[in-house]
C-alpha atoms as a PDB file:
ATOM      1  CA  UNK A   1     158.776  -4.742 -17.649  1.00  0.00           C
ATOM      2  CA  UNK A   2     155.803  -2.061 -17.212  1.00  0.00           C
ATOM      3  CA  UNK A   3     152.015  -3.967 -18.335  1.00  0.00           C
ATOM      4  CA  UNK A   4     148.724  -1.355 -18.349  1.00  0.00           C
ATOM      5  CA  UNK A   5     145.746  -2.772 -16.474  1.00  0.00           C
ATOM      6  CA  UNK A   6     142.010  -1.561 -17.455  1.00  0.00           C
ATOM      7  CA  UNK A   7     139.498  -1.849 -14.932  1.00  0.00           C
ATOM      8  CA  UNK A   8     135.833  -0.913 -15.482  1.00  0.00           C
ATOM      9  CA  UNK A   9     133.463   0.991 -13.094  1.00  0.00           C
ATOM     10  CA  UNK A  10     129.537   0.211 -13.348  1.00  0.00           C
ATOM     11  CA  UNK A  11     126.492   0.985 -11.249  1.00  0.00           C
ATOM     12  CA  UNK A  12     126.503  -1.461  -9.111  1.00  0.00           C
ATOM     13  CA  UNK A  13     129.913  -2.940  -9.312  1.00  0.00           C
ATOM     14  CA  UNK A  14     133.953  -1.546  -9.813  1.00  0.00           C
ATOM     15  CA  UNK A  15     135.689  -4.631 -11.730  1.00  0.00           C
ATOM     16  CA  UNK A  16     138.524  -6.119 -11.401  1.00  0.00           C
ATOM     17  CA  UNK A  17     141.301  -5.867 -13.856  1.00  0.00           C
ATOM     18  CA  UNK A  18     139.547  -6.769 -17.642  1.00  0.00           C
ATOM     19  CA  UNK A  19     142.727  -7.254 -19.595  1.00  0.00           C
ATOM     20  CA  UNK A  20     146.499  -6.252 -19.914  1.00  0.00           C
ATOM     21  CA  UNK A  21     148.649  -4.488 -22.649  1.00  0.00           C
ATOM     22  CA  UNK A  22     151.800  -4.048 -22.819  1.00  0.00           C
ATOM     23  CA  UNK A  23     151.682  -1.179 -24.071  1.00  0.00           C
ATOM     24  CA  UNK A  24     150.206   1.952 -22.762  1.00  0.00           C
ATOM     25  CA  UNK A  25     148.966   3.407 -26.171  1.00  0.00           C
ATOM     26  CA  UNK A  26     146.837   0.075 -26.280  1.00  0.00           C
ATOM     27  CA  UNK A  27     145.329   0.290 -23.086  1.00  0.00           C
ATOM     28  CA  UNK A  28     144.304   3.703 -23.070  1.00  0.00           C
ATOM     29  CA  UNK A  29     143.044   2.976 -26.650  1.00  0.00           C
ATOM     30  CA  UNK A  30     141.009   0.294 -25.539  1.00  0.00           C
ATOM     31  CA  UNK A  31     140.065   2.160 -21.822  1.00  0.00           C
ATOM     32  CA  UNK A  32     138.166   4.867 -23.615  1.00  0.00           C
ATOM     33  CA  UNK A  33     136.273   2.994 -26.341  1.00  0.00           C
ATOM     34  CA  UNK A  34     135.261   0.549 -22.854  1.00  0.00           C
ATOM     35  CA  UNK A  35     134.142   3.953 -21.387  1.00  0.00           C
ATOM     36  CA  UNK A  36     131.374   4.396 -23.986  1.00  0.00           C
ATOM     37  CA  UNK A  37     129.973   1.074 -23.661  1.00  0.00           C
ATOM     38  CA  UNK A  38     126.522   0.520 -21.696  1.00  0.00           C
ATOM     39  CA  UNK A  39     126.549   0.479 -18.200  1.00  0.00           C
ATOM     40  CA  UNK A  40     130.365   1.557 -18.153  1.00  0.00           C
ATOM     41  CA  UNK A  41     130.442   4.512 -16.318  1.00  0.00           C
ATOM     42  CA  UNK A  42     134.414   4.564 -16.242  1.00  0.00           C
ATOM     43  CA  UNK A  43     137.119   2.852 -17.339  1.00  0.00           C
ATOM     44  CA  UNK A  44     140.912   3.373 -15.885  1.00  0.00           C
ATOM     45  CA  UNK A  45     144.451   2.173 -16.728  1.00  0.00           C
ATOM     46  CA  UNK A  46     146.976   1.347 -14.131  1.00  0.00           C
ATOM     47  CA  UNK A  47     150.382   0.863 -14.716  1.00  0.00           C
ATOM     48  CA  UNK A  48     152.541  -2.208 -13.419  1.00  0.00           C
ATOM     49  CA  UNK A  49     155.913  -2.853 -12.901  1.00  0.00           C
ATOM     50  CA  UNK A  50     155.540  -6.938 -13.391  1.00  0.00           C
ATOM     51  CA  UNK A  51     157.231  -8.940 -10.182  1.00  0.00           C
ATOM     52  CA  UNK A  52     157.064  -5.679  -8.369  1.00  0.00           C
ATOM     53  CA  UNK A  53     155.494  -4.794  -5.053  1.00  0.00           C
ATOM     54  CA  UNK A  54     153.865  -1.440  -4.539  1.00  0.00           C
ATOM     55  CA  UNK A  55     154.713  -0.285  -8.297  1.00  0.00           C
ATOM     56  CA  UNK A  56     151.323  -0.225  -9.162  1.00  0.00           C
ATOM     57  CA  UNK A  57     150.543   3.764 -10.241  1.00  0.00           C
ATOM     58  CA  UNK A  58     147.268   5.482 -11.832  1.00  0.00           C
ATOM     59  CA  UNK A  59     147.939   6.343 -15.563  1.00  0.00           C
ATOM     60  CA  UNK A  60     144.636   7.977 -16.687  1.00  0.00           C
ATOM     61  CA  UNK A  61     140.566   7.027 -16.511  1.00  0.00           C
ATOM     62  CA  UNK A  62     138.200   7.692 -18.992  1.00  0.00           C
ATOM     63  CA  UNK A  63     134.152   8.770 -19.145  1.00  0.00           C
ATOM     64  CA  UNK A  64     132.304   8.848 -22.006  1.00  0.00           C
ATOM     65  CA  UNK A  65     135.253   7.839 -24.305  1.00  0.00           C
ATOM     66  CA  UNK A  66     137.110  11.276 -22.990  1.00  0.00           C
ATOM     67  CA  UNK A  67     140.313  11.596 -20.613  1.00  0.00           C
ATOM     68  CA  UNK A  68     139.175  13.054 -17.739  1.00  0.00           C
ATOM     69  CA  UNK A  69     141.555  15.012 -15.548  1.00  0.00           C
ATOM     70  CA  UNK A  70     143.644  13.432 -12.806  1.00  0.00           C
ATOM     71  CA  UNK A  71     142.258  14.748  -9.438  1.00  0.00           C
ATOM     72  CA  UNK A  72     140.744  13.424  -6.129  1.00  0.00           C
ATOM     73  CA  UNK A  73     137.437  15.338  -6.225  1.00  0.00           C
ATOM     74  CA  UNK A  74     135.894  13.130  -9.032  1.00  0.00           C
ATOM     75  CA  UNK A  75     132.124  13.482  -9.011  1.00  0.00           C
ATOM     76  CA  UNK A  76     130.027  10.486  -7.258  1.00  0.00           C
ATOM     77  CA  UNK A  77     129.642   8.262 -10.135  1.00  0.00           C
ATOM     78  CA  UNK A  78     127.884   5.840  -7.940  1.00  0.00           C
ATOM     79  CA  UNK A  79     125.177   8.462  -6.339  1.00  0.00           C
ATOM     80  CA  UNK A  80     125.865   7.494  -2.688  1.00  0.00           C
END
């Protein structure tokens, strides 16, 4: 069974996981409304595979409320 993680980043913290969905429509839902509140500078979904090592995989993040593309040369959120 696959469950959808969303985790929050903020300025001086990255959070751990806020809440689960089972479905992935739901958690990205919920992952870029998140994204627009204060201090939220991000909000991600991971995917799950439940009672499964190593099956955890990226599934989109969010800024602003808007899908932002899949890449590793994100811009410094945190302005280190």
């Amino acid at each position: 069974m696959n469950v959808y993680a969303v985790h929050t980043a903020k300025p001086d913290s990255v959070s751990a996981v806020e809440v689960v969905f089972l479905s992935e429509g739901e958690a990205r839902e919920f992952a870029a409304d998140r994204s627009t509140d204060e201090r939220v500078l991000s909000a991600s979904v991971t995917s799950y595979v439940v009672g499964l090592f190593g099956s955890r995989q990226p599934v989109c993040w969010f800024r602003g409320g808007a899908e932002q593309p899949v890449r590793f040369d994100r811009p410094d959120m945190f302005g280190s």
